[in-house]
Protein backbone atom coordinates (compact mmCIF):
# COMPACT_ATOMS: atom_id res chain seq x y z
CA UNK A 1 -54.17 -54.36 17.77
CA UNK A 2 -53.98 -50.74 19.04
CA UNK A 3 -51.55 -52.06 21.99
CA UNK A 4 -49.29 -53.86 19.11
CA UNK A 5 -48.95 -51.29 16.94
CA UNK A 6 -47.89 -48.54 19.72
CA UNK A 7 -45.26 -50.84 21.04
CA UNK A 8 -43.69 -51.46 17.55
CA UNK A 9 -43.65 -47.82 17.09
CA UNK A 10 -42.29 -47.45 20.52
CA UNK A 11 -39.22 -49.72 19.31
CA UNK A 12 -38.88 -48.24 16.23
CA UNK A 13 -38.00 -44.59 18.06
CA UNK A 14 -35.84 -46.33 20.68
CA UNK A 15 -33.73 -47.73 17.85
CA UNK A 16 -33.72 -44.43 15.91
CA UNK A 17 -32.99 -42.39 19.06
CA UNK A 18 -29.78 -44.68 19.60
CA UNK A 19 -28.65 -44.76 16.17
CA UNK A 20 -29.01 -40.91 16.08
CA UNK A 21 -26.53 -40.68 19.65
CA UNK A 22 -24.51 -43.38 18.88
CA UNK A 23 -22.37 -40.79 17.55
CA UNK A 24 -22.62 -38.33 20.33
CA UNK A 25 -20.90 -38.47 23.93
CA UNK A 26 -23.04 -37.86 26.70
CA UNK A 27 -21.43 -34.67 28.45
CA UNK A 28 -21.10 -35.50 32.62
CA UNK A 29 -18.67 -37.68 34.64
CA UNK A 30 -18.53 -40.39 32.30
CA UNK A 31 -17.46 -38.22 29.20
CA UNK A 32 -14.41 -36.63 31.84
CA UNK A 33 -11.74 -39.12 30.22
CA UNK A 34 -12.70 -37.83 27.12
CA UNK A 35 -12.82 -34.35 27.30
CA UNK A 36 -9.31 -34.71 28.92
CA UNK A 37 -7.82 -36.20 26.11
CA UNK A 38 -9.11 -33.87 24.12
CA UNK A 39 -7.92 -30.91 25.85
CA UNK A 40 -4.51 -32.76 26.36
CA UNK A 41 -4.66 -32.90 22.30
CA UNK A 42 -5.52 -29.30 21.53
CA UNK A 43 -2.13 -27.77 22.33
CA UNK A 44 -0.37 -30.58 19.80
CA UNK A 45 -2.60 -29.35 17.56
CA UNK A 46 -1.96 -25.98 17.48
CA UNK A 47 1.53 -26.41 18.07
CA UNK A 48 1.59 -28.90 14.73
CA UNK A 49 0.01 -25.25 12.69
CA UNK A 50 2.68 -23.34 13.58
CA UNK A 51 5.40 -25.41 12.79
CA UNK A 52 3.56 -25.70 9.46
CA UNK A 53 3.37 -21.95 9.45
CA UNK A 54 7.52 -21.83 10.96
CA UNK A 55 8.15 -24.16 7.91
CA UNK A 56 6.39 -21.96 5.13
CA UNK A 57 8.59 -18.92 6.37
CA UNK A 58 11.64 -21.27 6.17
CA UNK A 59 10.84 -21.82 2.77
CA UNK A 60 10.32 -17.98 2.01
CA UNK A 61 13.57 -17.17 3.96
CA UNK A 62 15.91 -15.24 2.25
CA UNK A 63 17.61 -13.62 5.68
CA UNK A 64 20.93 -14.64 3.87
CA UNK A 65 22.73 -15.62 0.49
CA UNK A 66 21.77 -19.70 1.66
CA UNK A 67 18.49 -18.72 0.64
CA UNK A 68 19.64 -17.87 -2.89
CA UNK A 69 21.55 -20.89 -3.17
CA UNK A 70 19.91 -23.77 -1.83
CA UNK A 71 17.97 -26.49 -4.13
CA UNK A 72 15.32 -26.59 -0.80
CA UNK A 73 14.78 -25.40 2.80
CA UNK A 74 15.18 -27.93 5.40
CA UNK A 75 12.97 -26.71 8.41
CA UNK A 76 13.17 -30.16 10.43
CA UNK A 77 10.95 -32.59 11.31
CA UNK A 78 9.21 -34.80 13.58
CA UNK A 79 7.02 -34.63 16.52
CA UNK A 80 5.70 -31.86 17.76
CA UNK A 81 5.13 -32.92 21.07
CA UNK A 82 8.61 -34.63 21.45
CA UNK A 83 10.41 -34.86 24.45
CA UNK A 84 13.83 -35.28 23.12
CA UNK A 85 14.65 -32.96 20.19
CA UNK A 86 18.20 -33.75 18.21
CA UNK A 87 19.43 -30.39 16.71
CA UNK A 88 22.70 -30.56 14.30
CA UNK A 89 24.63 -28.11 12.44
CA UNK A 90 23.42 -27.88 9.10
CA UNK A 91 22.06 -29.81 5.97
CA UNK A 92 24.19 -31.54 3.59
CA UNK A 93 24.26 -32.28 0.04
CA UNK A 94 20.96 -34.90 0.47
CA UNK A 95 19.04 -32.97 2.99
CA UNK A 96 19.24 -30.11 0.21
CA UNK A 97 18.25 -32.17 -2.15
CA UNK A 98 15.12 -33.82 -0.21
CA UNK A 99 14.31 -30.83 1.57
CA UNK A 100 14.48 -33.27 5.14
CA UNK A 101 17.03 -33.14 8.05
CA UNK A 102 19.75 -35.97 8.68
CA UNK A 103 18.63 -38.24 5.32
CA UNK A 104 22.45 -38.72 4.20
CA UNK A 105 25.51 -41.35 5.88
CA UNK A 106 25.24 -39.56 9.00
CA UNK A 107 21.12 -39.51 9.02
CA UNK A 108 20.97 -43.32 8.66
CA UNK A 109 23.45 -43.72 11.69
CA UNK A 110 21.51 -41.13 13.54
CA UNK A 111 18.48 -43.45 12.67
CA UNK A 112 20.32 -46.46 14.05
CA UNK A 113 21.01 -44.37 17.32
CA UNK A 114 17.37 -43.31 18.01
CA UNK A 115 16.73 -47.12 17.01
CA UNK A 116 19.17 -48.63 19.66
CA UNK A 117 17.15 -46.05 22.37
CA UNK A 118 13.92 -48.22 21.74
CA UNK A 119 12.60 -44.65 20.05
CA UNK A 120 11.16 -44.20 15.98
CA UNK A 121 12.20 -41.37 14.33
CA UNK A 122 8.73 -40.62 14.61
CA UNK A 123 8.86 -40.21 18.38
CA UNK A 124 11.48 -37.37 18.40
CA UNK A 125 12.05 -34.02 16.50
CA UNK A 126 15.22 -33.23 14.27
CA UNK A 127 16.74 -29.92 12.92
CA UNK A 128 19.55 -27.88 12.61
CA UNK A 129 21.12 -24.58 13.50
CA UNK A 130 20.66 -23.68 9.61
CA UNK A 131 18.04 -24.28 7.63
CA UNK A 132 20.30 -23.88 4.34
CA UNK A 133 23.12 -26.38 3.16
CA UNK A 134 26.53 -23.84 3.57
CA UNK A 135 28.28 -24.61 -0.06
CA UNK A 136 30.93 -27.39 -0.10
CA UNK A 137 29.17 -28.08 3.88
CA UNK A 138 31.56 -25.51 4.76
CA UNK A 139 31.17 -24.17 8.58
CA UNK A 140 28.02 -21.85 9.26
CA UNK A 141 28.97 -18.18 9.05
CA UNK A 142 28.09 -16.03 12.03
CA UNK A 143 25.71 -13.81 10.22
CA UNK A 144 23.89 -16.85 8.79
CA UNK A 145 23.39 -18.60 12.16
CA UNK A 146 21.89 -14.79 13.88
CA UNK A 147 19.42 -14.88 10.39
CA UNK A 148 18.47 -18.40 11.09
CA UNK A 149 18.28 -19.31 14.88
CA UNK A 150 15.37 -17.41 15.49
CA UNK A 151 13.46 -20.15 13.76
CA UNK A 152 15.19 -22.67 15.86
CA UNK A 153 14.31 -20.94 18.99
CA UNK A 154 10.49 -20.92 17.86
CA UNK A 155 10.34 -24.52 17.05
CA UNK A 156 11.88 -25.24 20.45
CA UNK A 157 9.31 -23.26 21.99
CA UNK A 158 6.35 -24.64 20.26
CA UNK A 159 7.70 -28.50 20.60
CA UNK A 160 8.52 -27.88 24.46
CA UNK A 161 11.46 -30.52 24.40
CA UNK A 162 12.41 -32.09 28.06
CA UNK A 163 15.87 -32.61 26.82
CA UNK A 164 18.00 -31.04 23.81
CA UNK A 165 20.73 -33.41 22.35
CA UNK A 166 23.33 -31.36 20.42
CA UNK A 167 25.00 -33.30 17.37
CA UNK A 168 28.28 -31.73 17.66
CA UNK A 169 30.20 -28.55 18.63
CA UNK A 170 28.50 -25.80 16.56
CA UNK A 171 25.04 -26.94 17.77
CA UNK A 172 26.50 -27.52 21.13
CA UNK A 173 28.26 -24.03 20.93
CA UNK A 174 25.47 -21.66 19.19
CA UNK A 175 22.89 -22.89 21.80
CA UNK A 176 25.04 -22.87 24.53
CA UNK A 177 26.74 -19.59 23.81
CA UNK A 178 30.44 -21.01 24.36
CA UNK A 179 33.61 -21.38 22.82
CA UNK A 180 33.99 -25.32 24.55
CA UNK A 181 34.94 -27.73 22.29
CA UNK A 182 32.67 -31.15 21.93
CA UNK A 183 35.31 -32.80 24.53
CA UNK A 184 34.70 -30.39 26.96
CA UNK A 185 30.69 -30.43 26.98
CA UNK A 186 29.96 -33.53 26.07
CA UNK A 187 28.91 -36.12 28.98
CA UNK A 188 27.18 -33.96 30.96
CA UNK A 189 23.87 -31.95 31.18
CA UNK A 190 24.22 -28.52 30.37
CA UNK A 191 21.00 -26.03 30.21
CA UNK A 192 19.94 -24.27 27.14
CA UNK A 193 17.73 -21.00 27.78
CA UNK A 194 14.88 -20.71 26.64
CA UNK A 195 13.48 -17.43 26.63
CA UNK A 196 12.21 -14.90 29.48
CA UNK A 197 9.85 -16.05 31.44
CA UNK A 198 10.58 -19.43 30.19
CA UNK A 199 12.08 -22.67 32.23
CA UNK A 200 15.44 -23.65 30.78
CA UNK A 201 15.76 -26.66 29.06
CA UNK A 202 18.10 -29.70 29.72
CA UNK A 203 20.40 -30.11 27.01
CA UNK A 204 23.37 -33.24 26.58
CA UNK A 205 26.40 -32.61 23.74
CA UNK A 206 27.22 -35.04 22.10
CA UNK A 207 29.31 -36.35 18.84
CA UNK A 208 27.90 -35.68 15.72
CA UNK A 209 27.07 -38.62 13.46
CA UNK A 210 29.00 -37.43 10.86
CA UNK A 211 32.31 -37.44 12.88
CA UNK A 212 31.61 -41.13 13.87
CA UNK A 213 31.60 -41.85 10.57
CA UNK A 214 34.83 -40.12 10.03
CA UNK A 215 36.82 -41.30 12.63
CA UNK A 216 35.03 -44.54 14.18
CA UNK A 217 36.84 -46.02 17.04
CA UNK A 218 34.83 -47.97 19.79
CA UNK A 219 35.87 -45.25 22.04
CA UNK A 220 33.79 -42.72 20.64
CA UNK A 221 31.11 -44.89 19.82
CA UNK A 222 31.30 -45.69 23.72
CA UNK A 223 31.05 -41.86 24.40
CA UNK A 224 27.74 -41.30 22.23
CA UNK A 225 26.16 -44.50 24.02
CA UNK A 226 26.86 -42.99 27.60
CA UNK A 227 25.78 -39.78 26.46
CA UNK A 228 22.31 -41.20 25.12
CA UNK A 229 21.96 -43.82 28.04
CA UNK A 230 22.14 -40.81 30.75
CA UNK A 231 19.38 -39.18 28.08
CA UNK A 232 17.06 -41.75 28.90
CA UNK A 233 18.22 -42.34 32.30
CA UNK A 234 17.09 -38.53 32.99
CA UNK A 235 13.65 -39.07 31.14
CA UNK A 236 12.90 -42.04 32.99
CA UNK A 237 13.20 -44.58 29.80
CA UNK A 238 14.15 -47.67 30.21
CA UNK A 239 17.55 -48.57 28.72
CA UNK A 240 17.55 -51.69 26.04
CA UNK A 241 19.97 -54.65 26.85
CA UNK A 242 21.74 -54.13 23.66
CA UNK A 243 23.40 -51.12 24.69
CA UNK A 244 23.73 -51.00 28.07
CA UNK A 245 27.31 -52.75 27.63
């Protein structure tokens, strides 16, 4: 009887003692996988608090008269660990109104773009030069974009990007610090700089999706298509049948 009841109590603490580290991970060469992707996850982490912290500022911003007269900032968004980050000029009249980047016309193509890649929106990062809609979507002002690009800078240092795409000349322009018109950079990489101490990043002009929608011709919708196909040709992506014509 004695024998019986010490081996039922003996189960009983087996079971318990499982059930208590069933939610534990044994630390030693097993766990290594683990800990790894851990680690590897810690720096998204921190790098998704302070573009939280980068956005709050945005929202506090009032560097210029934009801040005065916006209906709502329009930091960008994304993922923070992207490795192709769009950056356009400037929000327009629904980006002010929803607070989010590239929402109007020209967001929804941009959509369909990052679509025809085999990407989600989800899977890159998008923002702009401003964080303010200019009134009337007039052209940035040179004291706005030196009040603003400092936040751009930071969120391209926090997101790490392997490759910048440009959405037209005054992206392609302010963060490659030339007078070149769209023509002229487009098609080929060019290198943005990212800081001292810092490893330039690749960066590919391109047309912006508001200018396809103004003057549409299968050339330039050619152009954009080469322009993204070398994208993923330099990131090692594959390229989806439907647009490799």
């Amino acid at each position: 009887m004695t024998d019986s009841v010490n081996i039922d109590k003996a189960v009983r603490q087996h079971l318990e003692m499982e059930q208590f580290f069933g939610g534990f991970s044994v630390r030693g060469h097993a766990d290594a996988g683990q800990l790894q992707e851990q680690e590897e996850a810690m720096p998204a982490v921190e790098s998704d608090k302070e573009l939280e912290r980068l956005a709050d500022q945005v929202e506090q911003c009032r560097r210029c008269e934009l801040g005065s007269l916006r209906t709502n900032a329009v930091a960008g968004e994304g993922n923070s660990d992207a490795r192709i980050m769009f950056v356009g000029e400037a929000p327009g009249g629904d980006e002010d109104l929803q607070g989010r980047p590239f929402v109007g016309r020209a967001g929804q193509l941009l959509d369909k773009i990052i679509a025809a890649c085999g990407l989600k929106r989800s899977d890159v990062y998008i923002g702009n030069i401003l964080k303010c809609r200019p009134p009337e979507n007039r052209d940035p002002k040179v004291d706005e974009i030196a009040a603003c690009l400092p936040y751009l800078q930071r969120q391209i240092e926090l997101i790490e990007p392997e490759i910048i795409v440009a959405l037209g000349a005054h992206a392609a322009r302010t963060l490659l610090d030339t007078t070149k018109s769209i023509g002229q950079l487009r098609g080929q990489f060019h290198e943005y700089s990212a800081g001292l101490g810092r490893m330039p990043v690749k960066l590919m002009a391109t047309y912006h999706p508001a200018y396809l929608l103004r003057s549409y011709s299968p050339e330039n919708r050619r152009k954009v298509w080469d322009d993204m196909k070398k994208v993923l040709t330099e990131l090692g992506l594959p390229i989806p049948e439907r647009s490799k014509q």
